[in-house]
C-alpha atoms as a PDB file:
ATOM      1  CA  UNK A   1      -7.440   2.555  -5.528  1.00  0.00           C
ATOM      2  CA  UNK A   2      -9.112  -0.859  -6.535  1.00  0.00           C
ATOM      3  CA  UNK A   3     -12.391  -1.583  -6.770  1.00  0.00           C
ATOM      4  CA  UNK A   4     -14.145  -4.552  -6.348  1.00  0.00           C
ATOM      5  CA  UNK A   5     -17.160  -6.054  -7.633  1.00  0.00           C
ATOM      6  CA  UNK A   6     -18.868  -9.140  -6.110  1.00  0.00           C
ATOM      7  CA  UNK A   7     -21.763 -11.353  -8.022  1.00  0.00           C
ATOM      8  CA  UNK A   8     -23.176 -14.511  -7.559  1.00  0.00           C
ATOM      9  CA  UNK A   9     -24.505 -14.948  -4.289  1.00  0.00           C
ATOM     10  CA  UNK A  10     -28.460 -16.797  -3.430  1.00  0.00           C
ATOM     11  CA  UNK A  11     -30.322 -19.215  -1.816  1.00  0.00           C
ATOM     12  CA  UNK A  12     -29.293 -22.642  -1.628  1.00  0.00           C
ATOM     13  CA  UNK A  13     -30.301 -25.955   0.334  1.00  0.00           C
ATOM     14  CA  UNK A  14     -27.423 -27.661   2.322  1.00  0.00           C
ATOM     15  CA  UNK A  15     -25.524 -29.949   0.473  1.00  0.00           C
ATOM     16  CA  UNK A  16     -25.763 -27.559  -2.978  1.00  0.00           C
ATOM     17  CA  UNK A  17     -22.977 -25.483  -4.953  1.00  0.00           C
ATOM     18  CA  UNK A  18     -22.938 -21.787  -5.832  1.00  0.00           C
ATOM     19  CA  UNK A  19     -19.932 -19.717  -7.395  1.00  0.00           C
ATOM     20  CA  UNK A  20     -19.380 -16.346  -6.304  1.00  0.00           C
ATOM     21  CA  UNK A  21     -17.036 -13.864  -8.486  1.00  0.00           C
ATOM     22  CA  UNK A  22     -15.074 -10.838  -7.880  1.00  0.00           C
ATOM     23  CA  UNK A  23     -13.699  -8.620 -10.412  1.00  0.00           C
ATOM     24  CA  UNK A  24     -11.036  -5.651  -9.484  1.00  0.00           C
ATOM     25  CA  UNK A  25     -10.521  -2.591 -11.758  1.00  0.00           C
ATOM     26  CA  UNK A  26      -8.618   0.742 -11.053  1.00  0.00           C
ATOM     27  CA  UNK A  27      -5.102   0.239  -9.784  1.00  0.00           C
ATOM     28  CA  UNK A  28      -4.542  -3.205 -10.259  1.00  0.00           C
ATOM     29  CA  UNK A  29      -1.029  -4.473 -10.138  1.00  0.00           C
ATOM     30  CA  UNK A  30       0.769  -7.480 -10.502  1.00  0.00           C
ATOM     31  CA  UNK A  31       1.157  -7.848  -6.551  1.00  0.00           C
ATOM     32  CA  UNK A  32      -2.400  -8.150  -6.287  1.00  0.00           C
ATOM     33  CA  UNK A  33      -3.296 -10.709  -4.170  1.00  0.00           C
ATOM     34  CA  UNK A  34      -7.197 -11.829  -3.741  1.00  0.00           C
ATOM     35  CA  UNK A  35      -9.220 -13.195  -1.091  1.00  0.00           C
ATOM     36  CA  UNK A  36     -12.781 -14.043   0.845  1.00  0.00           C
ATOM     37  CA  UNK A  37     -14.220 -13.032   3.894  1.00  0.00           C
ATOM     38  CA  UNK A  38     -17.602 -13.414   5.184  1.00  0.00           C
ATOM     39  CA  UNK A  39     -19.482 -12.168   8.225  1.00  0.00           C
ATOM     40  CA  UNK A  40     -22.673 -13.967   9.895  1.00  0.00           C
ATOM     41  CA  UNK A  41     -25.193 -12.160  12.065  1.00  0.00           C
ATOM     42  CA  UNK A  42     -23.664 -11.598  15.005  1.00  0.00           C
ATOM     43  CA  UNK A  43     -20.402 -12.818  14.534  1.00  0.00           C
ATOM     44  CA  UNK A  44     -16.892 -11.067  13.444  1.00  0.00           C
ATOM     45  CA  UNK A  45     -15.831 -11.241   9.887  1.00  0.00           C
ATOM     46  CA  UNK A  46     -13.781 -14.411   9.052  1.00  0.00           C
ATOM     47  CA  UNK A  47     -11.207 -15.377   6.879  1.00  0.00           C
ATOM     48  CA  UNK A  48     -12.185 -17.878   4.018  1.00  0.00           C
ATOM     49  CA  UNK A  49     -10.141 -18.028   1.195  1.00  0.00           C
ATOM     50  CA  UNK A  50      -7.105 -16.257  -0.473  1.00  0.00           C
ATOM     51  CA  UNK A  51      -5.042 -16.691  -3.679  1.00  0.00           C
ATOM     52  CA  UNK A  52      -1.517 -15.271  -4.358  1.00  0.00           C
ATOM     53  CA  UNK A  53      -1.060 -13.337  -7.713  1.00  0.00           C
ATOM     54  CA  UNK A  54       2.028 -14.677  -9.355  1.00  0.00           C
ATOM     55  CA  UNK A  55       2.120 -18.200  -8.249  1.00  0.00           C
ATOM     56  CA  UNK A  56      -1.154 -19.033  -7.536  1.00  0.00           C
ATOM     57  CA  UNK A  57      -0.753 -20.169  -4.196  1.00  0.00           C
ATOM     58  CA  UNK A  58      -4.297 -20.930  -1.899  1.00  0.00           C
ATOM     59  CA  UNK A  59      -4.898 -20.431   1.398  1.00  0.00           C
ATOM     60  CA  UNK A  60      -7.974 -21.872   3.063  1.00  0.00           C
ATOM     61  CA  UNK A  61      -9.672 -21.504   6.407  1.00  0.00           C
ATOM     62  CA  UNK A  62     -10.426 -25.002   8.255  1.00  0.00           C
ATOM     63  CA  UNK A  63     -13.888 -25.036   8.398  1.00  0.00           C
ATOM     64  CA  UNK A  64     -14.288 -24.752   4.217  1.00  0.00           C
ATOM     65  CA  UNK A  65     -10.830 -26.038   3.320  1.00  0.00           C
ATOM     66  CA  UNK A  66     -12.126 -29.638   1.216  1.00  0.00           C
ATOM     67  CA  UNK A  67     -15.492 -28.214  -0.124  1.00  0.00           C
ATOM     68  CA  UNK A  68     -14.528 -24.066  -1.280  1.00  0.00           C
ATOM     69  CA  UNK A  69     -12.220 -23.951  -3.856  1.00  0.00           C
ATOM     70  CA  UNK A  70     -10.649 -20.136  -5.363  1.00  0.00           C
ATOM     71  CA  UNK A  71      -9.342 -19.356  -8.325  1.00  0.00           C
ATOM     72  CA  UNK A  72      -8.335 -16.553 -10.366  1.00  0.00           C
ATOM     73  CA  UNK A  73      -8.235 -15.393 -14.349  1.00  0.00           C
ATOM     74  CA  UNK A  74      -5.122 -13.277 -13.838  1.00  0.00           C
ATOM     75  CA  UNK A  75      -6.049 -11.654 -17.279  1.00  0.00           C
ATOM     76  CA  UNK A  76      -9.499 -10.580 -16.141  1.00  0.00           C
ATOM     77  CA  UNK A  77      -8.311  -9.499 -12.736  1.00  0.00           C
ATOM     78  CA  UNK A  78     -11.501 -11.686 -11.390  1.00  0.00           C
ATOM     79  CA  UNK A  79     -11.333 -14.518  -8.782  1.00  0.00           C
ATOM     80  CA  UNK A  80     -13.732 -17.319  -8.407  1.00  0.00           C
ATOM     81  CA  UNK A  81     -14.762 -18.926  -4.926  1.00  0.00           C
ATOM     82  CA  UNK A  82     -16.709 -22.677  -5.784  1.00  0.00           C
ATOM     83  CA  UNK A  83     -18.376 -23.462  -2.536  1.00  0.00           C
ATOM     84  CA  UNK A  84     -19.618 -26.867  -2.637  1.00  0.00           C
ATOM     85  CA  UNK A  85     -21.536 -29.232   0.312  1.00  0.00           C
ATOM     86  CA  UNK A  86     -22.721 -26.300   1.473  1.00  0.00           C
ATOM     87  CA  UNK A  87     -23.816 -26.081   4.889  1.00  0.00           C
ATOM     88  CA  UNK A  88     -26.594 -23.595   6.901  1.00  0.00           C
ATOM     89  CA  UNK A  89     -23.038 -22.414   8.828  1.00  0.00           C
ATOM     90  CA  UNK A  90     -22.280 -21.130   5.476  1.00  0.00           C
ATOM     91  CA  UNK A  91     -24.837 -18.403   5.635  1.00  0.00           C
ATOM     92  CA  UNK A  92     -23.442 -14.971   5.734  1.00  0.00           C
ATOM     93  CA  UNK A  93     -22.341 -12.203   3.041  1.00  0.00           C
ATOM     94  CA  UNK A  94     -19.287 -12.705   1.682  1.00  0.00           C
ATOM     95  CA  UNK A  95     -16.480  -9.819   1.007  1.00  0.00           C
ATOM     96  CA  UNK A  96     -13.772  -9.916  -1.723  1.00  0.00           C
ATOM     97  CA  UNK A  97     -10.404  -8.340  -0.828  1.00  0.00           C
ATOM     98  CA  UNK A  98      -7.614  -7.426  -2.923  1.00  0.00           C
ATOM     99  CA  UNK A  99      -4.246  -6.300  -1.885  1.00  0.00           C
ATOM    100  CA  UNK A 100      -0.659  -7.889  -0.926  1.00  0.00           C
ATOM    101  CA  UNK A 101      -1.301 -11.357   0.534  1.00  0.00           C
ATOM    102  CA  UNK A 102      -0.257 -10.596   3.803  1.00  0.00           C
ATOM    103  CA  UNK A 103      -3.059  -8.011   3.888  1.00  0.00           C
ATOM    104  CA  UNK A 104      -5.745 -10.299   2.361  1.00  0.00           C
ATOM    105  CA  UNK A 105      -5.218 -12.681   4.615  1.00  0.00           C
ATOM    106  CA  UNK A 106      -4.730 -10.934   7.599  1.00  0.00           C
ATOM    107  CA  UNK A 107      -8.254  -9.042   6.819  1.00  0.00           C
ATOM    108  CA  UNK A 108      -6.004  -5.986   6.738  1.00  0.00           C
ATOM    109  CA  UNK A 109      -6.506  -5.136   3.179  1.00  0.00           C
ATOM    110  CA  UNK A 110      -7.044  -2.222   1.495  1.00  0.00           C
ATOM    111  CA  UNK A 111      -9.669  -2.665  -1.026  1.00  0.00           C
ATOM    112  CA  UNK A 112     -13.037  -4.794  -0.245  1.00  0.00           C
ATOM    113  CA  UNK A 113     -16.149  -5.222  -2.145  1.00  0.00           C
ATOM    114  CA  UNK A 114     -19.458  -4.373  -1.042  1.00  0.00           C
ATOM    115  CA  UNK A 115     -20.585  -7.856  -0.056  1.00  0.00           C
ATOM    116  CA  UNK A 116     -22.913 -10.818  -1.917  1.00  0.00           C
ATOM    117  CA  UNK A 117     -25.119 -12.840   0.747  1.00  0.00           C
ATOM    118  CA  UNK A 118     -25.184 -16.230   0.481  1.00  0.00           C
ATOM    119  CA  UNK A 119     -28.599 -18.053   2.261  1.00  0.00           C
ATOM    120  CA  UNK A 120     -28.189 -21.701   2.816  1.00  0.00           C
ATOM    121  CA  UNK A 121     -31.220 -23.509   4.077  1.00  0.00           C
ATOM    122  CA  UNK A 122     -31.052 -26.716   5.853  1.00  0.00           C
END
């Protein structure tokens, strides 16, 4: 079992920046992949971001691929997501998954975290 640990959520105005960090402890592996989902009022949880373990490779959804950014300290087991330009859409609480990368990004994981809300005003 992994758990997950999510920090760094808040209040922003459109057009500002905030970093949100996840860090996984328990059963962490070297197959564990990383990712972001977030879920607005009302709407089904979406896809944001995801990160492969080994390689490093990103994956993006369309409507933050240019202005989110993730990253990952493979030695700390913790992922970053840099949201930049951010936009009222943006508002919702944001989940970190961990698990293979076909899981993370098919929101099909096994481990989440227990969310971080992120406010933008406009």
């Amino acid at each position: 079992q992994v758990q997950l640990v999510e920090s760094g959520g808040g209040l922003v105005q459109a057009g500002g920046s905030l970093r949100l960090s996840c860090t996984a402890s328990g059963r962490t592996g070297d197959n564990l992949a990383m990712g972001w989902f977030r879920q607005a009022p009302g709407k089904e949880r979406e896809f944001v971001a995801a990160i492969s373990w080994t390689i490093g490779y990103t994956y993006y959804s369309d409507s933050v691929k240019g202005r989110f950014t993730i990253s990952r300290l493979n030695d700390k087991n913790t992922v970053y997501l840099q949201m930049n330009n951010l936009k009222p859409e943006d508002t919702a609480v944001y989940y970190c998954t961990a698990d293979r990368i076909v899981l993370v990004r098919s929101g099909k994981a096994g481990s989440w975290g227990q969310g971080t809300q992120v406010t933008v005003s406009s």
